[in-house]
PDB file of N, CA and C in Angstrom:
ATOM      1  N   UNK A   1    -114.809 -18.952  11.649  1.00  0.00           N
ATOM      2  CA  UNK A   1    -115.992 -19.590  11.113  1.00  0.00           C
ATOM      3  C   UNK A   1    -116.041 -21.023  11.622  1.00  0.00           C
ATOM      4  N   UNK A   2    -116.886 -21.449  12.059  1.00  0.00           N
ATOM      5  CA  UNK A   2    -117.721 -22.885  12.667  1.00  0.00           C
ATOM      6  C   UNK A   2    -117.957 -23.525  11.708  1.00  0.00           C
ATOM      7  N   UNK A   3    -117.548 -25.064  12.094  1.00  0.00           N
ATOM      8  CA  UNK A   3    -117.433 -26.011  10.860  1.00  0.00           C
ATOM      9  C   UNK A   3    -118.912 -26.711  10.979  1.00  0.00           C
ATOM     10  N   UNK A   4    -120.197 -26.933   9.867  1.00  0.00           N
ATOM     11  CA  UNK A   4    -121.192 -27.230  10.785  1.00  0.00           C
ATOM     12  C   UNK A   4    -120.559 -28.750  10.742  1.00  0.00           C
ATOM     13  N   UNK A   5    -121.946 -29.988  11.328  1.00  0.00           N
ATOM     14  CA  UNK A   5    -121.498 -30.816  11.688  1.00  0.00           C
ATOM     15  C   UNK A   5    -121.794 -31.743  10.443  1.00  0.00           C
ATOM     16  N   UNK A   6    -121.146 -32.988  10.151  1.00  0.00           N
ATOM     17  CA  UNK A   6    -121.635 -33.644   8.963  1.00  0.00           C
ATOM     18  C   UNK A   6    -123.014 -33.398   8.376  1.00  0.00           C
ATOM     19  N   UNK A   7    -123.916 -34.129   9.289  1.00  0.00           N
ATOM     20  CA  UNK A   7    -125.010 -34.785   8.375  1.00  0.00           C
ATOM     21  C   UNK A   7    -125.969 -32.989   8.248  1.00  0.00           C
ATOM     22  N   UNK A   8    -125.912 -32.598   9.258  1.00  0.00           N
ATOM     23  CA  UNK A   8    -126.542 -30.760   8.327  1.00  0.00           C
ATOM     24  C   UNK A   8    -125.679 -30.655   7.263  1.00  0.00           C
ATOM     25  N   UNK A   9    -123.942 -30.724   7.213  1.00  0.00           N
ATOM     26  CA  UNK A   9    -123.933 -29.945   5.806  1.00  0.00           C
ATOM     27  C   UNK A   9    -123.623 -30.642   4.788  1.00  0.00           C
ATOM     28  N   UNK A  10    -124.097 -32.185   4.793  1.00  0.00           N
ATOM     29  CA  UNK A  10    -124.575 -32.680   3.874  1.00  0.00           C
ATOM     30  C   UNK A  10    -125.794 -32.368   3.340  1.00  0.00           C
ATOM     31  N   UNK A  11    -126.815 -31.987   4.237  1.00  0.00           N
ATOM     32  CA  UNK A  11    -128.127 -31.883   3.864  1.00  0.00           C
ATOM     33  C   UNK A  11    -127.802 -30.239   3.314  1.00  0.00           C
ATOM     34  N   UNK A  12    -127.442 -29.531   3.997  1.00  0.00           N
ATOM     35  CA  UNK A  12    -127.221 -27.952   3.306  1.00  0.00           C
ATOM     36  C   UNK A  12    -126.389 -27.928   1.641  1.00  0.00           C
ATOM     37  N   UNK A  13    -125.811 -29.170   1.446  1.00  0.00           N
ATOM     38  CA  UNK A  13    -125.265 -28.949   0.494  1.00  0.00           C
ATOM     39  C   UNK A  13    -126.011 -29.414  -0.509  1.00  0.00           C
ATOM     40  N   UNK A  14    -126.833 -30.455  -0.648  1.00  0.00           N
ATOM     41  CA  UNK A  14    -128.001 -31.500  -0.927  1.00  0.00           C
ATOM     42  C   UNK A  14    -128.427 -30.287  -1.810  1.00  0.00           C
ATOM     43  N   UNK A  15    -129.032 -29.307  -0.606  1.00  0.00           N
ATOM     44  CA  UNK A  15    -130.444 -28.678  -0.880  1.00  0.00           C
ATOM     45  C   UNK A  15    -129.843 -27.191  -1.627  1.00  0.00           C
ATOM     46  N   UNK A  16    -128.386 -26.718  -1.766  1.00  0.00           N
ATOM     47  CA  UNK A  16    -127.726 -26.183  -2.115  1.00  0.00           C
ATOM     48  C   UNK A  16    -127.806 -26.439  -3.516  1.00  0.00           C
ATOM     49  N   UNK A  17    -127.102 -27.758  -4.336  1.00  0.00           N
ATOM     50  CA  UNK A  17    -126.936 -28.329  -5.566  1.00  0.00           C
ATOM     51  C   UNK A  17    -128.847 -28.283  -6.176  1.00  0.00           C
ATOM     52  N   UNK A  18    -130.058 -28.757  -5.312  1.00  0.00           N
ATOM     53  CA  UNK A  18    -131.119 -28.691  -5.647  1.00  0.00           C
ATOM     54  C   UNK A  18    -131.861 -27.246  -6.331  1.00  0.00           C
ATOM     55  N   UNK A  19    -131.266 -26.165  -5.583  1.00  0.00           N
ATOM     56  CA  UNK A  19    -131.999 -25.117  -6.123  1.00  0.00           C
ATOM     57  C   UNK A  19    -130.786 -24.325  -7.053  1.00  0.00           C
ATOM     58  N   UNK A  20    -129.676 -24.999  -7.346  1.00  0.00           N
ATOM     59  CA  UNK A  20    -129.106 -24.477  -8.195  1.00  0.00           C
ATOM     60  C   UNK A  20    -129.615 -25.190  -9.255  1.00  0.00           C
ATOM     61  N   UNK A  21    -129.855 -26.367  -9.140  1.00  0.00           N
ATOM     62  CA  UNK A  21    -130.188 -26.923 -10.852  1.00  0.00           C
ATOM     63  C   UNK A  21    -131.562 -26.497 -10.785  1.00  0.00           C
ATOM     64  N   UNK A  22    -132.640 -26.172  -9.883  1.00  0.00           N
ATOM     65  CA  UNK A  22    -133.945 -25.928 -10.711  1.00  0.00           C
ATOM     66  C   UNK A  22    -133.449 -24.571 -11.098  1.00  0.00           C
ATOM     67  N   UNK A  23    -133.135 -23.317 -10.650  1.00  0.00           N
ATOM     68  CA  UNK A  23    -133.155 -21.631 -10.946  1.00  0.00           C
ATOM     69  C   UNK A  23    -132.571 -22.152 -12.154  1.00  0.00           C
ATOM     70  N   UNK A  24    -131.370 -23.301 -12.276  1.00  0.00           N
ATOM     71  CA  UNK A  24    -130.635 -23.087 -13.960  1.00  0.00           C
ATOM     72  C   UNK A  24    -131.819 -23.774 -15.009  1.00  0.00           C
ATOM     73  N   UNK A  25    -132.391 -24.550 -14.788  1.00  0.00           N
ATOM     74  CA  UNK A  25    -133.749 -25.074 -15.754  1.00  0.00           C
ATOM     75  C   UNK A  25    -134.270 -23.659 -16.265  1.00  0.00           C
ATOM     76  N   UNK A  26    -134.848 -23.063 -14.783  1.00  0.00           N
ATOM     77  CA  UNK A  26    -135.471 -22.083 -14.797  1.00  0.00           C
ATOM     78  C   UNK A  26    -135.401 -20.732 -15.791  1.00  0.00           C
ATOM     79  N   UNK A  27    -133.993 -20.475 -15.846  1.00  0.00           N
ATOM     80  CA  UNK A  27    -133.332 -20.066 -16.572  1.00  0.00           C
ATOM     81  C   UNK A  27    -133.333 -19.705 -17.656  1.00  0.00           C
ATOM     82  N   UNK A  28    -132.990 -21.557 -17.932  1.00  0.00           N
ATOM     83  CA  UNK A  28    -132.871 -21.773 -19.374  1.00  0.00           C
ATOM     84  C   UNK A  28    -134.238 -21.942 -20.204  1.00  0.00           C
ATOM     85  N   UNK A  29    -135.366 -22.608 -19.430  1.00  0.00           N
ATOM     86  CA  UNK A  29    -136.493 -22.584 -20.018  1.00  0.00           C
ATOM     87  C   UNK A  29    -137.120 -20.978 -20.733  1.00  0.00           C
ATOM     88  N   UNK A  30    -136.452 -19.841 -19.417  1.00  0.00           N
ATOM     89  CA  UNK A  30    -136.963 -18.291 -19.906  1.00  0.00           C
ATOM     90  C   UNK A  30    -136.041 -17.933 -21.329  1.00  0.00           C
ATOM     91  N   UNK A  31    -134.647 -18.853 -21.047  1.00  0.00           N
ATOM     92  CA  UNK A  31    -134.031 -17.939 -22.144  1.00  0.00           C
ATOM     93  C   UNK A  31    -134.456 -18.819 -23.299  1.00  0.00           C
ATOM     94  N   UNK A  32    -134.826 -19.803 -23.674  1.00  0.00           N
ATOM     95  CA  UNK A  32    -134.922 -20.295 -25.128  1.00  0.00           C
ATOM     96  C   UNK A  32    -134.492 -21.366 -25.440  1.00  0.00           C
ATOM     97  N   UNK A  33    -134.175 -22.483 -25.731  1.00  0.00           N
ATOM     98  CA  UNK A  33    -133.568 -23.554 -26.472  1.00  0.00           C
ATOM     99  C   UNK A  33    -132.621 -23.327 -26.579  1.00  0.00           C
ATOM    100  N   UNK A  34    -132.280 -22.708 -27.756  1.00  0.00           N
ATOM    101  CA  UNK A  34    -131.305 -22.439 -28.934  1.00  0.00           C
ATOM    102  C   UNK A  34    -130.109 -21.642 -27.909  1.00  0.00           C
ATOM    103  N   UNK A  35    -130.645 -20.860 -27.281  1.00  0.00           N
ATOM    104  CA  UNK A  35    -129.594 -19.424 -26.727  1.00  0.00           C
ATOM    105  C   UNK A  35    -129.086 -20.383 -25.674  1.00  0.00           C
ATOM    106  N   UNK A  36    -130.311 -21.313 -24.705  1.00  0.00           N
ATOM    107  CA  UNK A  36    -129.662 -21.700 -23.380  1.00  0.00           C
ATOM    108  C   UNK A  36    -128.559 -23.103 -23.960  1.00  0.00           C
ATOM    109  N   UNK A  37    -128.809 -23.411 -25.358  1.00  0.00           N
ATOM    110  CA  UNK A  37    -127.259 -24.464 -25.780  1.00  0.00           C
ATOM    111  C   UNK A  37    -126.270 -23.867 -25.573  1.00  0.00           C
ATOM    112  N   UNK A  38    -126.336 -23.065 -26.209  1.00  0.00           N
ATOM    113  CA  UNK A  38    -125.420 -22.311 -26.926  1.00  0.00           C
ATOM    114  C   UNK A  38    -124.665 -21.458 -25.190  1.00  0.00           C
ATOM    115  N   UNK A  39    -125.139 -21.437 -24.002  1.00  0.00           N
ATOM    116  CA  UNK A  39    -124.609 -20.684 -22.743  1.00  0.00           C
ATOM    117  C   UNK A  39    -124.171 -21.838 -22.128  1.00  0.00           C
ATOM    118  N   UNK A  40    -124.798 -23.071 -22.425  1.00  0.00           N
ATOM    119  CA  UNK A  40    -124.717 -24.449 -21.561  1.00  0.00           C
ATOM    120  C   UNK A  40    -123.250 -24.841 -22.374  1.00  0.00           C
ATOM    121  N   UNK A  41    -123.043 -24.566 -23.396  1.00  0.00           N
ATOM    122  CA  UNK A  41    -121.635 -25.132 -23.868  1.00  0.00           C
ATOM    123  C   UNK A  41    -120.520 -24.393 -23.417  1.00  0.00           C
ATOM    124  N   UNK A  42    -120.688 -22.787 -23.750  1.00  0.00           N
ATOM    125  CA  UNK A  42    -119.660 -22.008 -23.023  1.00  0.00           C
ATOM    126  C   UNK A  42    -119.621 -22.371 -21.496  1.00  0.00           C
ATOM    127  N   UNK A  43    -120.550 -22.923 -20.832  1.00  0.00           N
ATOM    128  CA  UNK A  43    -120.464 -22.662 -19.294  1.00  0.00           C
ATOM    129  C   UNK A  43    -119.229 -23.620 -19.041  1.00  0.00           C
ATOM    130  N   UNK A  44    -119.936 -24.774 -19.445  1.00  0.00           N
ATOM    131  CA  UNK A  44    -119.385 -26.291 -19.557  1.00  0.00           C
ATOM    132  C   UNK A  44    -117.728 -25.965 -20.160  1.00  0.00           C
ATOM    133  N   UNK A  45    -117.185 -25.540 -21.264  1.00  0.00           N
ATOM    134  CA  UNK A  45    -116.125 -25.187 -21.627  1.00  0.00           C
ATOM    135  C   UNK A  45    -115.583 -24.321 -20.688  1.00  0.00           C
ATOM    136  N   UNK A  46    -115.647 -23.330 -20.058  1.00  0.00           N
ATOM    137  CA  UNK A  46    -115.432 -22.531 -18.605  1.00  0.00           C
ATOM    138  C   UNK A  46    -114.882 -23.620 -17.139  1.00  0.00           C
ATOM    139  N   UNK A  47    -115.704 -24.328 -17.239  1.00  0.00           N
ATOM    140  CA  UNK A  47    -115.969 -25.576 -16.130  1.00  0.00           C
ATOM    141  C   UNK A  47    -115.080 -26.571 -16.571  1.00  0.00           C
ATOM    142  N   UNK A  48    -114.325 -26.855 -17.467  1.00  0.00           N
ATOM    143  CA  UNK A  48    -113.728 -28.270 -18.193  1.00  0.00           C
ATOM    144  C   UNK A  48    -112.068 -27.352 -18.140  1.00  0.00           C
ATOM    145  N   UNK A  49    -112.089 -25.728 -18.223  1.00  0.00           N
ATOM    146  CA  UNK A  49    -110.829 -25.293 -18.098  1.00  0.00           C
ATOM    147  C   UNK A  49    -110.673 -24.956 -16.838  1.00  0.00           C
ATOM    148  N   UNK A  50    -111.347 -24.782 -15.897  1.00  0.00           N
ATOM    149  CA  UNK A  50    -110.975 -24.510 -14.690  1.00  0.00           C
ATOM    150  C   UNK A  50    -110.395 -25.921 -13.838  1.00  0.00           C
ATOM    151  N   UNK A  51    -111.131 -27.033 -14.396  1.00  0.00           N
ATOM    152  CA  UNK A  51    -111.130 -28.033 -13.617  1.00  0.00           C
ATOM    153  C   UNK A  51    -109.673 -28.524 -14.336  1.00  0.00           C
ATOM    154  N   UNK A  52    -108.871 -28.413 -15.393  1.00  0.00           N
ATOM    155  CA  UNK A  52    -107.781 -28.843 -15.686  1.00  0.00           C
ATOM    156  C   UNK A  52    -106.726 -28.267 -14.770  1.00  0.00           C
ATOM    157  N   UNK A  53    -107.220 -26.537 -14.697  1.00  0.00           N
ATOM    158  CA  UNK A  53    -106.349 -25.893 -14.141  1.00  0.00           C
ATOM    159  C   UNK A  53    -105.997 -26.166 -11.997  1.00  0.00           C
ATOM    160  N   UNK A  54    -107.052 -26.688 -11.727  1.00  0.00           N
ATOM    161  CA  UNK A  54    -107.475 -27.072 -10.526  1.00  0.00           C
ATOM    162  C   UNK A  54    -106.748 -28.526 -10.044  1.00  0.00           C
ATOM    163  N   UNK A  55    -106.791 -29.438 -11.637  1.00  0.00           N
ATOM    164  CA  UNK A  55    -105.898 -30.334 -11.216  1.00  0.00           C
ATOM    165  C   UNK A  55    -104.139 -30.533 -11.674  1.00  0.00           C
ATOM    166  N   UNK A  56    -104.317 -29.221 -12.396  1.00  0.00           N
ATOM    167  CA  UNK A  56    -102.540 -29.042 -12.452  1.00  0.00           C
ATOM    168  C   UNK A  56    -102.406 -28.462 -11.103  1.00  0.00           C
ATOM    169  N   UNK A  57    -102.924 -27.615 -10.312  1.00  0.00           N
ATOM    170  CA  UNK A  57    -102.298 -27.231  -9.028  1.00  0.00           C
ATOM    171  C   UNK A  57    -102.032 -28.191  -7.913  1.00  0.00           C
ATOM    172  N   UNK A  58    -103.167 -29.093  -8.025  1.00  0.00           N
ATOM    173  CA  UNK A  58    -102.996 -30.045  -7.075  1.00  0.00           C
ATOM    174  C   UNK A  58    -101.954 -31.308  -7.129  1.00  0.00           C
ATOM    175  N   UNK A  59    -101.540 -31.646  -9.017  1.00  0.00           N
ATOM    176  CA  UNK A  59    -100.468 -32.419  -9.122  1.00  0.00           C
ATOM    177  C   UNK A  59     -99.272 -31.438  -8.732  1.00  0.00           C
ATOM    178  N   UNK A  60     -99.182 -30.589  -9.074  1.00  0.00           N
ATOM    179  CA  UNK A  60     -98.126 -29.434  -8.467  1.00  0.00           C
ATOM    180  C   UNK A  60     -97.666 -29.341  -6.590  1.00  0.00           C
ATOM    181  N   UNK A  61     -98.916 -29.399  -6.086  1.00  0.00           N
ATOM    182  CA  UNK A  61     -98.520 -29.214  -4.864  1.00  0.00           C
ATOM    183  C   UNK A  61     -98.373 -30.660  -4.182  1.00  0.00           C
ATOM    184  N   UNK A  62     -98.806 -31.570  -4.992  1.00  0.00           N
ATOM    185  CA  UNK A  62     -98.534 -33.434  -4.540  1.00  0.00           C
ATOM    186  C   UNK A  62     -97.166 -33.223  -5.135  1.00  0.00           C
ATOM    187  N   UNK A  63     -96.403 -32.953  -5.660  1.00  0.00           N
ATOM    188  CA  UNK A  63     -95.317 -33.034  -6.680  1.00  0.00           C
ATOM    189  C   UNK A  63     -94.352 -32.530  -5.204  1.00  0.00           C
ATOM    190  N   UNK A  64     -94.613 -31.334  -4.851  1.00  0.00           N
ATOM    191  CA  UNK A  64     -94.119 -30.394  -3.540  1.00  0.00           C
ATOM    192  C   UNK A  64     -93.855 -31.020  -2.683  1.00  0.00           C
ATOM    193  N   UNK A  65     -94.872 -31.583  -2.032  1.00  0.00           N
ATOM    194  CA  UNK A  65     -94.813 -32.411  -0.593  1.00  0.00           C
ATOM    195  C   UNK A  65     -93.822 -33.440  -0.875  1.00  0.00           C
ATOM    196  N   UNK A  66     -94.532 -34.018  -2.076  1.00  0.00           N
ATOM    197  CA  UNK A  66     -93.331 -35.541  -2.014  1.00  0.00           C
ATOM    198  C   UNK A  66     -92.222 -35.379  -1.669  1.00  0.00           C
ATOM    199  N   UNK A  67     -91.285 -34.008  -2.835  1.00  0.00           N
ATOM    200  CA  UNK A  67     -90.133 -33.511  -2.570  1.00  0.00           C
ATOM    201  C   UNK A  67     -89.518 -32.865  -1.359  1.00  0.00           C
ATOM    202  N   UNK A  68     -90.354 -32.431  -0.546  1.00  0.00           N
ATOM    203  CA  UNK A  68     -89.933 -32.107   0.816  1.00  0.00           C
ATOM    204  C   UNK A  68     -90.259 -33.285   1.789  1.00  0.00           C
ATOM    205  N   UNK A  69     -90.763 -34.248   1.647  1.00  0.00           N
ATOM    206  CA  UNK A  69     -90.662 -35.430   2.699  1.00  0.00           C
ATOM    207  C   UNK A  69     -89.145 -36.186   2.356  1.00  0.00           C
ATOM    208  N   UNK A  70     -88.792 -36.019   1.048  1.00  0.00           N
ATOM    209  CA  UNK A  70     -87.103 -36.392   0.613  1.00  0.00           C
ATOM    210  C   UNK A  70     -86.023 -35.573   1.569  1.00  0.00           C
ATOM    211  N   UNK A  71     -86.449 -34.892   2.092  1.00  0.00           N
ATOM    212  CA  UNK A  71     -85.320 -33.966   2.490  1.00  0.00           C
ATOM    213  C   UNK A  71     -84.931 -34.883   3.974  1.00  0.00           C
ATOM    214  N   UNK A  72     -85.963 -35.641   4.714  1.00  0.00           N
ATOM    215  CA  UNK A  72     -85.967 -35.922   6.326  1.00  0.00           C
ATOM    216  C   UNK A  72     -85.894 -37.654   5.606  1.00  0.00           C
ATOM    217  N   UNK A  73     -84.575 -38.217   5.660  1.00  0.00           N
ATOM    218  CA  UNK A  73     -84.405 -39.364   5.244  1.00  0.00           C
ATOM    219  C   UNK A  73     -84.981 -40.275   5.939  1.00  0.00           C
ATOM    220  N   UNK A  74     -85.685 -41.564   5.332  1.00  0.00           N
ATOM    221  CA  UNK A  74     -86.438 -42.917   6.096  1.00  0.00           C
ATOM    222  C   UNK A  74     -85.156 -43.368   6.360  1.00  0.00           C
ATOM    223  N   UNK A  75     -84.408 -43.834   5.987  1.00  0.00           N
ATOM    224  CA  UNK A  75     -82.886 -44.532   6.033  1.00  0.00           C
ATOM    225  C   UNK A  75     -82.348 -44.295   7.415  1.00  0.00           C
ATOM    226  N   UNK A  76     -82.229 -43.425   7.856  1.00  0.00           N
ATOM    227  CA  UNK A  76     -81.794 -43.073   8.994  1.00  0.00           C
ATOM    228  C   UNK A  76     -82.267 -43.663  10.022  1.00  0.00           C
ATOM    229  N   UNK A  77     -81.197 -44.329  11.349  1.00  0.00           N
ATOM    230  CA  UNK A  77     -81.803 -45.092  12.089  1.00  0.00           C
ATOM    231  C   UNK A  77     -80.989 -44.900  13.672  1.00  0.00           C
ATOM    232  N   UNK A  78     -81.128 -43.734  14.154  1.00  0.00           N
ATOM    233  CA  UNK A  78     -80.763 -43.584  15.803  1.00  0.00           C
ATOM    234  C   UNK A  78     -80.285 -45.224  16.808  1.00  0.00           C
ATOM    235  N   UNK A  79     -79.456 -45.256  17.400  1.00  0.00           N
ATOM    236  CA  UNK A  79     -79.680 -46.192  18.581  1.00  0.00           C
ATOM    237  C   UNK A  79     -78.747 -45.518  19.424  1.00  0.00           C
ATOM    238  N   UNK A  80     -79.593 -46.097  20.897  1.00  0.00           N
ATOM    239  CA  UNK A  80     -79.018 -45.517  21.946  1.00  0.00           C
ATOM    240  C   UNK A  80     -78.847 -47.133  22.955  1.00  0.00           C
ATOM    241  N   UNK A  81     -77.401 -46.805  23.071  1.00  0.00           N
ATOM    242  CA  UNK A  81     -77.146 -47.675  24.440  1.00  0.00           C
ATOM    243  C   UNK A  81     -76.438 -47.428  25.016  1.00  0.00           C
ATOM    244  N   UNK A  82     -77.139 -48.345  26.234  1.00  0.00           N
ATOM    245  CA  UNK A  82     -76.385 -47.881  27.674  1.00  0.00           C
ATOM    246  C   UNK A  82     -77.761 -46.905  28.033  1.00  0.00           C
ATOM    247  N   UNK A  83     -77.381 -46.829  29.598  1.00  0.00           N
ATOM    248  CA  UNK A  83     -77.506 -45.559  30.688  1.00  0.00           C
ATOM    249  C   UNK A  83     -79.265 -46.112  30.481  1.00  0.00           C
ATOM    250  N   UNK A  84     -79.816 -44.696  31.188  1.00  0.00           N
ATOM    251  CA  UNK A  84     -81.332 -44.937  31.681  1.00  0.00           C
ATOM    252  C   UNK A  84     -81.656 -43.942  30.698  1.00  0.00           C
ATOM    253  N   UNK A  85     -82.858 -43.841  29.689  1.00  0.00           N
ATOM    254  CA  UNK A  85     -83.581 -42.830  29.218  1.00  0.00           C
ATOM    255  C   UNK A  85     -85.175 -42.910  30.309  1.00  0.00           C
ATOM    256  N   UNK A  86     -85.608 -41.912  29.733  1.00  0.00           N
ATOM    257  CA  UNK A  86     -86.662 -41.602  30.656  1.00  0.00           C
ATOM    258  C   UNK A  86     -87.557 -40.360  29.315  1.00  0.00           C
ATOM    259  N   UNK A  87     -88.636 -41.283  28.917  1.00  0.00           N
ATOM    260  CA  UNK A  87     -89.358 -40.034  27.914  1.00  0.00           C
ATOM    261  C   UNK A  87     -88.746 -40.131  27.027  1.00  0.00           C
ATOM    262  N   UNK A  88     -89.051 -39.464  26.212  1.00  0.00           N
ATOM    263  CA  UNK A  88     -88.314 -38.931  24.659  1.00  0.00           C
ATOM    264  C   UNK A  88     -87.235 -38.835  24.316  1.00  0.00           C
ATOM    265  N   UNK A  89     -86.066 -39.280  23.243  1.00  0.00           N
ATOM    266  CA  UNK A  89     -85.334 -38.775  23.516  1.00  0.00           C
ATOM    267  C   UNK A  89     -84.545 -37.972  22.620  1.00  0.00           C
ATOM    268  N   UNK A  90     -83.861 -36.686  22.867  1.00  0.00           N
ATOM    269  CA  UNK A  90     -83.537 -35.767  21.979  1.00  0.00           C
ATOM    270  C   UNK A  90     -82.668 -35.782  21.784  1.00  0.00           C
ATOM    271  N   UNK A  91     -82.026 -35.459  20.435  1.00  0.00           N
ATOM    272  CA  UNK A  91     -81.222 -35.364  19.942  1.00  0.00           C
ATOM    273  C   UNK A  91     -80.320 -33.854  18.784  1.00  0.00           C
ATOM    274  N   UNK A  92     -79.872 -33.575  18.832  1.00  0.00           N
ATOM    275  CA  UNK A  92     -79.524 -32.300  18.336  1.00  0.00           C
ATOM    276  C   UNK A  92     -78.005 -32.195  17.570  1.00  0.00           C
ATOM    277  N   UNK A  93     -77.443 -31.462  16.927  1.00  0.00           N
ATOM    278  CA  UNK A  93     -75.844 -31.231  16.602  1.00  0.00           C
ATOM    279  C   UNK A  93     -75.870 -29.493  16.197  1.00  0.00           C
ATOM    280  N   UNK A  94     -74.713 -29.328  16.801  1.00  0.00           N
ATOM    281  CA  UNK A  94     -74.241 -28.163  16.079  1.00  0.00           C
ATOM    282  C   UNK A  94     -75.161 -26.937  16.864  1.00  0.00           C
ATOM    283  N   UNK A  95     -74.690 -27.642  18.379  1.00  0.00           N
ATOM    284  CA  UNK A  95     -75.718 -25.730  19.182  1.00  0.00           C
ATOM    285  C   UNK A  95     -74.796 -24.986  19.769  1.00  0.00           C
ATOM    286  N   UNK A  96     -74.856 -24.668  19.622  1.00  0.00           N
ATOM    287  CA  UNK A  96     -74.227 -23.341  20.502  1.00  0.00           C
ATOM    288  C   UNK A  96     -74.705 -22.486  21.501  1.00  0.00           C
ATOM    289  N   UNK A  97     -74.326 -22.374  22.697  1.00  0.00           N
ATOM    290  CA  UNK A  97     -74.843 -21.308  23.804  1.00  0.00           C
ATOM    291  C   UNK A  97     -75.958 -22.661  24.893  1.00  0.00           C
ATOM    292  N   UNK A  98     -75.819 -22.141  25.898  1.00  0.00           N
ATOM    293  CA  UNK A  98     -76.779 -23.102  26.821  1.00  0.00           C
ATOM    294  C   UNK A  98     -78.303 -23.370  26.868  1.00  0.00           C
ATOM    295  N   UNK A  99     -78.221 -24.542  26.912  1.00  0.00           N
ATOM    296  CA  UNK A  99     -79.492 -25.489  26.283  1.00  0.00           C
ATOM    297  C   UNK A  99     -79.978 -26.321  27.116  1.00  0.00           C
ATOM    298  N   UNK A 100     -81.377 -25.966  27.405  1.00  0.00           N
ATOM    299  CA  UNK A 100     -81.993 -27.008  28.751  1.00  0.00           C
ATOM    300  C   UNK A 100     -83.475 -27.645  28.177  1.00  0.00           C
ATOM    301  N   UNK A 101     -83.434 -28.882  27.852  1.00  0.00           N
ATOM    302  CA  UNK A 101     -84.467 -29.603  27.660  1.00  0.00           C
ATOM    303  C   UNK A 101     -85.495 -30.023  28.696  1.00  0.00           C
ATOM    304  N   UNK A 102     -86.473 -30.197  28.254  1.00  0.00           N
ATOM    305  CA  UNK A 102     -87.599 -30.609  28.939  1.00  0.00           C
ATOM    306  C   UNK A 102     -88.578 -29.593  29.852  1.00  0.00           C
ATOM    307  N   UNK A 103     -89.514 -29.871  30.874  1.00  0.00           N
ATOM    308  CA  UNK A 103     -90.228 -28.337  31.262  1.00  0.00           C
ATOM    309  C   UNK A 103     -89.565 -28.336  32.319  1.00  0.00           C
ATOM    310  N   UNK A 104     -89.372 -26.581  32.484  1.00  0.00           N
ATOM    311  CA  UNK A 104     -89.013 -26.134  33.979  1.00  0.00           C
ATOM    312  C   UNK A 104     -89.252 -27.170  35.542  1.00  0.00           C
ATOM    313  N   UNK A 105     -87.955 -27.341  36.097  1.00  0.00           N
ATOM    314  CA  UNK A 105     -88.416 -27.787  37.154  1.00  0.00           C
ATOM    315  C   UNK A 105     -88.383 -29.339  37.042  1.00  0.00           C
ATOM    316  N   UNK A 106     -87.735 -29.812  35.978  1.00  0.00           N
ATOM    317  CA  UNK A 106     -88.045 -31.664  35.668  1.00  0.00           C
ATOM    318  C   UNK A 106     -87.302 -31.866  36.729  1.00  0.00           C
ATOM    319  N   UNK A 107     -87.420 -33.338  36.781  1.00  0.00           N
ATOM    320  CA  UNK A 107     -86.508 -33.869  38.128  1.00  0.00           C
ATOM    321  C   UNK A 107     -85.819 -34.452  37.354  1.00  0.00           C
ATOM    322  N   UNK A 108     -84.374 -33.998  38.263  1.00  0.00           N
ATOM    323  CA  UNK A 108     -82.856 -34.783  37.008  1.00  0.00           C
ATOM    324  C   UNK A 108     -83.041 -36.087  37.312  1.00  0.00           C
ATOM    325  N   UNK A 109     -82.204 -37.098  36.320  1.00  0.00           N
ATOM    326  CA  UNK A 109     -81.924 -38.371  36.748  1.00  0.00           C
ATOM    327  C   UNK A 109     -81.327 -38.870  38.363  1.00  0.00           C
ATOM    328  N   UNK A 110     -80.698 -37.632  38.806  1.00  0.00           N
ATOM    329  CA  UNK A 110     -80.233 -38.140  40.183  1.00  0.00           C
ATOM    330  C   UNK A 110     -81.259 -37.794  41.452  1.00  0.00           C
ATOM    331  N   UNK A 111     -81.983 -37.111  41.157  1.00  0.00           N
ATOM    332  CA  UNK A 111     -83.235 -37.081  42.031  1.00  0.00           C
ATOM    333  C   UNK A 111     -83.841 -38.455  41.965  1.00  0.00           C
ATOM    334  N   UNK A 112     -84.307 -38.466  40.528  1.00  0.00           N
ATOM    335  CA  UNK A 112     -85.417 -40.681  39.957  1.00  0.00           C
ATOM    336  C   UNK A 112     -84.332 -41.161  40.959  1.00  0.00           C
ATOM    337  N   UNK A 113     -83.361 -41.316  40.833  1.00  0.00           N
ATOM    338  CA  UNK A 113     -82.357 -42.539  41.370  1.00  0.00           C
ATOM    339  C   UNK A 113     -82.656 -42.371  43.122  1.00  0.00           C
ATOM    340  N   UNK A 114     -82.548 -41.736  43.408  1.00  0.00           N
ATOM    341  CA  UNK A 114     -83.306 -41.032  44.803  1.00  0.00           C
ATOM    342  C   UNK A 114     -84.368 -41.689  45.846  1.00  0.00           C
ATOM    343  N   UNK A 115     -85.325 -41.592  44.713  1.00  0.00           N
ATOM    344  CA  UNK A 115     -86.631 -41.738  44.881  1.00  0.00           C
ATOM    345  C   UNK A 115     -87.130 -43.237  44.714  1.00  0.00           C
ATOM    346  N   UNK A 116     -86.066 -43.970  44.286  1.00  0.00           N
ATOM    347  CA  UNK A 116     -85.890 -45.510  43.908  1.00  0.00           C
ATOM    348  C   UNK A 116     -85.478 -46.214  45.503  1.00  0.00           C
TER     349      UNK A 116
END
């Protein structure tokens, strides 16, 4: 599905909220006074529990994230010296079996030195 672009689905949403509140006038004018209170409170009570429940999930899943950004410590602070880096640089512990960084075909450091 295609995201439209702002200012249409602002206006689609505009005109969205517009003919939902006239059909609900509409509505309520056919059903009566008395009856359309009395549906306008249940709706509203419907709408006041969903929206609690909508924002316990979302303190729930803010609650989540926080706790998994704890896991990858700020504290931690790499330095490298000495030698030439070139790009990014990686770091790893605990591999096992043969391991080749970067894309197929890079040129090693003793080629750069080469080419200098």
């Amino acid at each position: 599905m295609e995201v439209m672009p702002g200012r249409l689905s602002l206006w689609a949403g505009g005109l969205l909220i517009v003919a939902a509140v006239a059909g609900t006038a509409v509505y309520f004018a056919v059903l009566g006074l008395d009856r359309a209170d009395k549906l306008a409170s249940v709706v509203g009570a419907l709408a006041a529990i969903a929206g609690i429940g909508l924002t316990l999930c979302g303190m729930f899943q803010a609650r989540r994230e926080a706790s998994d950004s704890t896991i990858r410590s700020p504290a931690v602070q790499n330095v490298i010296i000495g030698g030439s880096q070139y790009g990014s640089v990686l770091q790893a512990r605990d591999i096992h079996g043969p391991v080749r960084f970067g894309a197929p075909g890079a040129p090693t450091p003793e080629s750069r030195d080469s080419d200098l």
